[in-house]
Protein backbone atom coordinates (compact mmCIF):
# COMPACT_ATOMS: atom_id res chain seq x y z
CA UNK A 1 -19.78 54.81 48.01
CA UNK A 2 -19.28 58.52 47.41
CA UNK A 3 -16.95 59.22 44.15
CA UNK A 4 -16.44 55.50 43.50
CA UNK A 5 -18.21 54.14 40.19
CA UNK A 6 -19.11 50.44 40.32
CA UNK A 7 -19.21 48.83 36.12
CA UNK A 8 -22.92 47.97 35.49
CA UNK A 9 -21.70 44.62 34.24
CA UNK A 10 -18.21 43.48 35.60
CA UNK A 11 -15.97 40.90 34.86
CA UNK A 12 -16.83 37.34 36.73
CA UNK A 13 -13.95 36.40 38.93
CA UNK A 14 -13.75 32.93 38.01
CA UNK A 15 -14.75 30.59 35.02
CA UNK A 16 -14.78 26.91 34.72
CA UNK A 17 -14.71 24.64 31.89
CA UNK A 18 -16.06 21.46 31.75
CA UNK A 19 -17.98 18.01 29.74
CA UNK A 20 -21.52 17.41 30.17
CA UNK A 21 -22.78 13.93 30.07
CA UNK A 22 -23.02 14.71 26.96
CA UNK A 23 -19.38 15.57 25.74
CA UNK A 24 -20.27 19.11 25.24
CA UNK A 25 -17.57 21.41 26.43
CA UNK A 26 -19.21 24.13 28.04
CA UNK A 27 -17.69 26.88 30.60
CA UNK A 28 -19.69 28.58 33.36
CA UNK A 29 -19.22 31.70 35.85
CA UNK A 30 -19.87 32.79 39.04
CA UNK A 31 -22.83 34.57 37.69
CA UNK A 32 -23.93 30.93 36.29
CA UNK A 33 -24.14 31.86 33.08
CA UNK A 34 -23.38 28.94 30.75
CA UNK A 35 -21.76 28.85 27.15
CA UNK A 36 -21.28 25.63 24.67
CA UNK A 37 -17.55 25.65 23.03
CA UNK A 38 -17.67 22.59 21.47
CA UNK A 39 -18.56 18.85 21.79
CA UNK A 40 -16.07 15.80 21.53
CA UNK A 41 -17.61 12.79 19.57
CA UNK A 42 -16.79 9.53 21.02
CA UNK A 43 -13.99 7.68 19.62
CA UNK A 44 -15.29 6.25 16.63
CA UNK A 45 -14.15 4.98 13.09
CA UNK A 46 -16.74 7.36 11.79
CA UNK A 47 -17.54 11.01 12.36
CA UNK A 48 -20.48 12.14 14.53
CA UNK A 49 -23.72 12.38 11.93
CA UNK A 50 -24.40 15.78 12.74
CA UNK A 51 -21.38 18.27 14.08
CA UNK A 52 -21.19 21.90 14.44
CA UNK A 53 -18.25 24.40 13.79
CA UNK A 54 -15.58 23.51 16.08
CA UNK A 55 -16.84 19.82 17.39
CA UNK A 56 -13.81 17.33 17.86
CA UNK A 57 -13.84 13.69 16.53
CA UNK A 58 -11.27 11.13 17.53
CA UNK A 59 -10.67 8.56 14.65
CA UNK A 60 -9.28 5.19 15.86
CA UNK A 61 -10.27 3.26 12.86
CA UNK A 62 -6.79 2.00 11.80
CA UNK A 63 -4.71 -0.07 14.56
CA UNK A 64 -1.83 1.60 16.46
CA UNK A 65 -3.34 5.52 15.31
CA UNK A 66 -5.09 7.63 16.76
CA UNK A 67 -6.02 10.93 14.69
CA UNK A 68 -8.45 13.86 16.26
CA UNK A 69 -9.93 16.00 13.81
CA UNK A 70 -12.03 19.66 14.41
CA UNK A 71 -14.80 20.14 12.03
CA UNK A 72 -15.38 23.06 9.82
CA UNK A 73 -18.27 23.77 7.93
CA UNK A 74 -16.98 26.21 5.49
CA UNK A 75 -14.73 23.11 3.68
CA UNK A 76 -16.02 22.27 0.14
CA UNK A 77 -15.43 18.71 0.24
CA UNK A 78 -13.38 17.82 3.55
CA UNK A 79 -14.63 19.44 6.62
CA UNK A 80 -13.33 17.34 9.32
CA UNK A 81 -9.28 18.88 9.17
CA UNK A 82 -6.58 17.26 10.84
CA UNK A 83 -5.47 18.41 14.65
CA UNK A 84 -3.21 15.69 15.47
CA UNK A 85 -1.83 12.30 15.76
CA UNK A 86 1.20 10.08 14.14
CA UNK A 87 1.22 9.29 10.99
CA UNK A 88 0.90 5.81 9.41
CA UNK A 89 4.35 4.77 8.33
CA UNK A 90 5.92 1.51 6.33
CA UNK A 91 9.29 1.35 6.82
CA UNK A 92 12.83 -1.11 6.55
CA UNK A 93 15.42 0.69 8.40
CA UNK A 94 17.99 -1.93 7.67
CA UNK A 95 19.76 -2.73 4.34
CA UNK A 96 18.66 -5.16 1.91
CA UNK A 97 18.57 -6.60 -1.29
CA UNK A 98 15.74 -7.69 -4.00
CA UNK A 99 18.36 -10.36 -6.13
CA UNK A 100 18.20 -11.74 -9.89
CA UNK A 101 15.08 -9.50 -11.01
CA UNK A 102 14.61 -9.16 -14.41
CA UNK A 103 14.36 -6.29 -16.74
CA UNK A 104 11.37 -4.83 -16.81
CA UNK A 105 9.55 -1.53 -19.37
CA UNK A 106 10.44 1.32 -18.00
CA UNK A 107 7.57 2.29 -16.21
CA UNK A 108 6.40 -0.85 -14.66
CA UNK A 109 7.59 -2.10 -11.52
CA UNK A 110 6.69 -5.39 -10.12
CA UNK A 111 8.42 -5.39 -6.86
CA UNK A 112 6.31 -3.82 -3.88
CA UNK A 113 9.02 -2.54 -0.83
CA UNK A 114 6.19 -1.00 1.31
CA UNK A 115 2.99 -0.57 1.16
CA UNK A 116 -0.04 2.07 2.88
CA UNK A 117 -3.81 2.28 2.66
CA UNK A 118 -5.53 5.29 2.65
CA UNK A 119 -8.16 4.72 5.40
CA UNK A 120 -10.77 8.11 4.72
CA UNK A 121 -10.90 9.81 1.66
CA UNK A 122 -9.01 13.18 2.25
CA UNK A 123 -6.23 14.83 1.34
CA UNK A 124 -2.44 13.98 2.87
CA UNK A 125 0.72 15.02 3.32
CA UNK A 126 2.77 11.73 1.92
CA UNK A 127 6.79 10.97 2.49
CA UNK A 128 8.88 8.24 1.18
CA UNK A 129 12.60 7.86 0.85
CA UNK A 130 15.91 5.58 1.03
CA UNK A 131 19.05 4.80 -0.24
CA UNK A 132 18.76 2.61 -3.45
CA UNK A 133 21.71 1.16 -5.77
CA UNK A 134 22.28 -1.79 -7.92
CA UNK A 135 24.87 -4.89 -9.09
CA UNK A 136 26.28 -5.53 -11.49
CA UNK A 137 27.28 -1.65 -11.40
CA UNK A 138 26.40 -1.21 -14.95
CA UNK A 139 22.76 -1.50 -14.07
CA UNK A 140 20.22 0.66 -12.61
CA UNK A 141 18.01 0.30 -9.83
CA UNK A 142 14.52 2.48 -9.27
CA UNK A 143 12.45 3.23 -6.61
CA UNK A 144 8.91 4.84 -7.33
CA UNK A 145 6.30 6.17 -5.27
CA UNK A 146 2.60 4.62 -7.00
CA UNK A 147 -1.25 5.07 -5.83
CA UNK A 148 -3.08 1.69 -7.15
CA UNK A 149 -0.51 0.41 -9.09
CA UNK A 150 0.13 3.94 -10.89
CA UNK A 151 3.97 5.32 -11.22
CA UNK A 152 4.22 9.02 -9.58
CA UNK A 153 6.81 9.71 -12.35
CA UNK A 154 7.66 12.88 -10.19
CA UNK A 155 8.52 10.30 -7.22
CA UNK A 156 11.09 8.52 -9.54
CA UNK A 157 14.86 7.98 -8.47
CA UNK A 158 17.79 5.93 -9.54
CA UNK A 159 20.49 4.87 -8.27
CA UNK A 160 23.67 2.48 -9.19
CA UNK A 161 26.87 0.89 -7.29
CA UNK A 162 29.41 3.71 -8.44
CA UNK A 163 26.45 6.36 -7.78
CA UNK A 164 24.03 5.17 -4.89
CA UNK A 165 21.07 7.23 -4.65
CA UNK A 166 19.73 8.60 -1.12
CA UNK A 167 16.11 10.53 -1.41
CA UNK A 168 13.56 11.28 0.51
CA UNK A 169 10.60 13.25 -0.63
CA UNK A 170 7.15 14.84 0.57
CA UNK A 171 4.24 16.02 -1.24
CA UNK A 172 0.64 16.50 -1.00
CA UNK A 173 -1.87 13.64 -2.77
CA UNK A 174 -5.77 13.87 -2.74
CA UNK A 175 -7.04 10.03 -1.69
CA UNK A 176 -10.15 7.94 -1.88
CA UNK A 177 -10.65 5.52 1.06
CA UNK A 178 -9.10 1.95 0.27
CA UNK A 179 -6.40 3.59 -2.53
CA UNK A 180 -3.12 1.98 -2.32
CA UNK A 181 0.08 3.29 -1.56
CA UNK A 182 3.31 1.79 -2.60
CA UNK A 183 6.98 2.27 -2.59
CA UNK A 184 8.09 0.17 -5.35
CA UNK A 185 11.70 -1.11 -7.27
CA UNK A 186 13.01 -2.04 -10.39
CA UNK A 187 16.11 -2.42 -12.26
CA UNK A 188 17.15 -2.00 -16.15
CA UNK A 189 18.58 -5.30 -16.72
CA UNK A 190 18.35 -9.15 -16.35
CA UNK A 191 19.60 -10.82 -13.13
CA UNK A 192 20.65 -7.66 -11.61
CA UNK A 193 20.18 -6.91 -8.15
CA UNK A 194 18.48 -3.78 -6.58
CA UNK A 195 20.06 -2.81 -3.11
CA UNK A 196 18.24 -0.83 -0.88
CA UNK A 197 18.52 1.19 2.38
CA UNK A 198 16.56 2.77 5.07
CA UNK A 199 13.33 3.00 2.82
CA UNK A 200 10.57 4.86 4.30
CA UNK A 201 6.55 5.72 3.44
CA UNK A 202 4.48 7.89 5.68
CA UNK A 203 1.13 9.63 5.28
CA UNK A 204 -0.15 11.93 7.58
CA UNK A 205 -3.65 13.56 6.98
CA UNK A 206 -4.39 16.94 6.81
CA UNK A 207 -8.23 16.86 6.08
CA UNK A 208 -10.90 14.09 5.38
CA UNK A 209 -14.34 13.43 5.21
């Protein structure tokens, strides 16, 4: 048509996305051209064997959680990084009380509250909290965040009956599959009792192997 240019290469007017039988999402258009995005590895407690930049995995490997991860080659360590899910989580929202415990060093405490396991290796964002105090209410009570038995000295709070303590705390840890994470108590005297509230432990990964 006279005065009317026509573009040597235009747009398509549609484009679809879709899986192949072999979970690769691809997309095609009307001129059938056809382009790989990404592929989405069966569910799995283990990551495909062989993913490219920008493949999906969907980890179901600990009961009740289900975490979906995009993988990125240019990662030192821990390629596969988090995209989304719940986090695993410990918790006692009502009040209670650990009674006639006995004093204890300082930086030992024998009394688990809660208790996580790391299920990849990976790092993760980690929160704990509650309410702690103590009776008589000359003594002390403490609750401390370890990883296989070790006191997070950072994670430390105390709390008493004239002062009651109410924390909560996040942070970022670096974890090896199978480490341990506890929320634990102790007190600074004989007999005394260590009164807790709405304690709490949560980790939530942000990448992994």
């Amino acid at each position: 048509m006279t005065g009317v240019s026509t573009p040597s290469n235009p747009p398509a007017s549609r484009c679809e996305v879709f899986f192949g039988t072999d979970k690769v999402l691809r997309t095609i258009d009307d001129a059938g051209l056809v382009r790989s995005l990404a592929s989405l590895a069966a569910i799995s407690a283990t990551p495909p064997s062989t993913p490219k930049d920008g493949d999906f995995w969907m980890y179901n490997g600990t009961a009740g959680i289900w975490w979906m991860f995009g993988f990125d080659s240019t990662e030192a360590t821990y390629k596969w990084k988090f995209v989304g899910g719940g986090a695993l989580r410990a918790a006692t929202p009502v009040r209670g009380v650990v009674a006639s415990m006995t004093q204890i060093p300082a930086t030992t405490y024998t009394t688990i509250l809660e208790t996580l396991t790391a299920p990849r290796s990976g790092e993760y964002e980690i929160d704990h909290g509650g309410i702690i105090s103590s009776q008589p209410g000359t003594t002390n009570s403490y609750l401390g965040l370890h990883i296989n038995g070790s006191l997070d000295t950072a994670s430390e709070m105390v709390g008493s009956l004239s002062s009651p303590e109410h924390f909560q705390q996040s942070g970022k840890v670096t974890l090896t599959a199978g480490d341990v994470v506890t929320l634990r108590t102790r007190v600074d005297a004989t007999n005394a009792n260590a009164k807790y509230g709405g304690r709490l432990l949560k980790l939530l990964p942000t990448r992994v192997t």
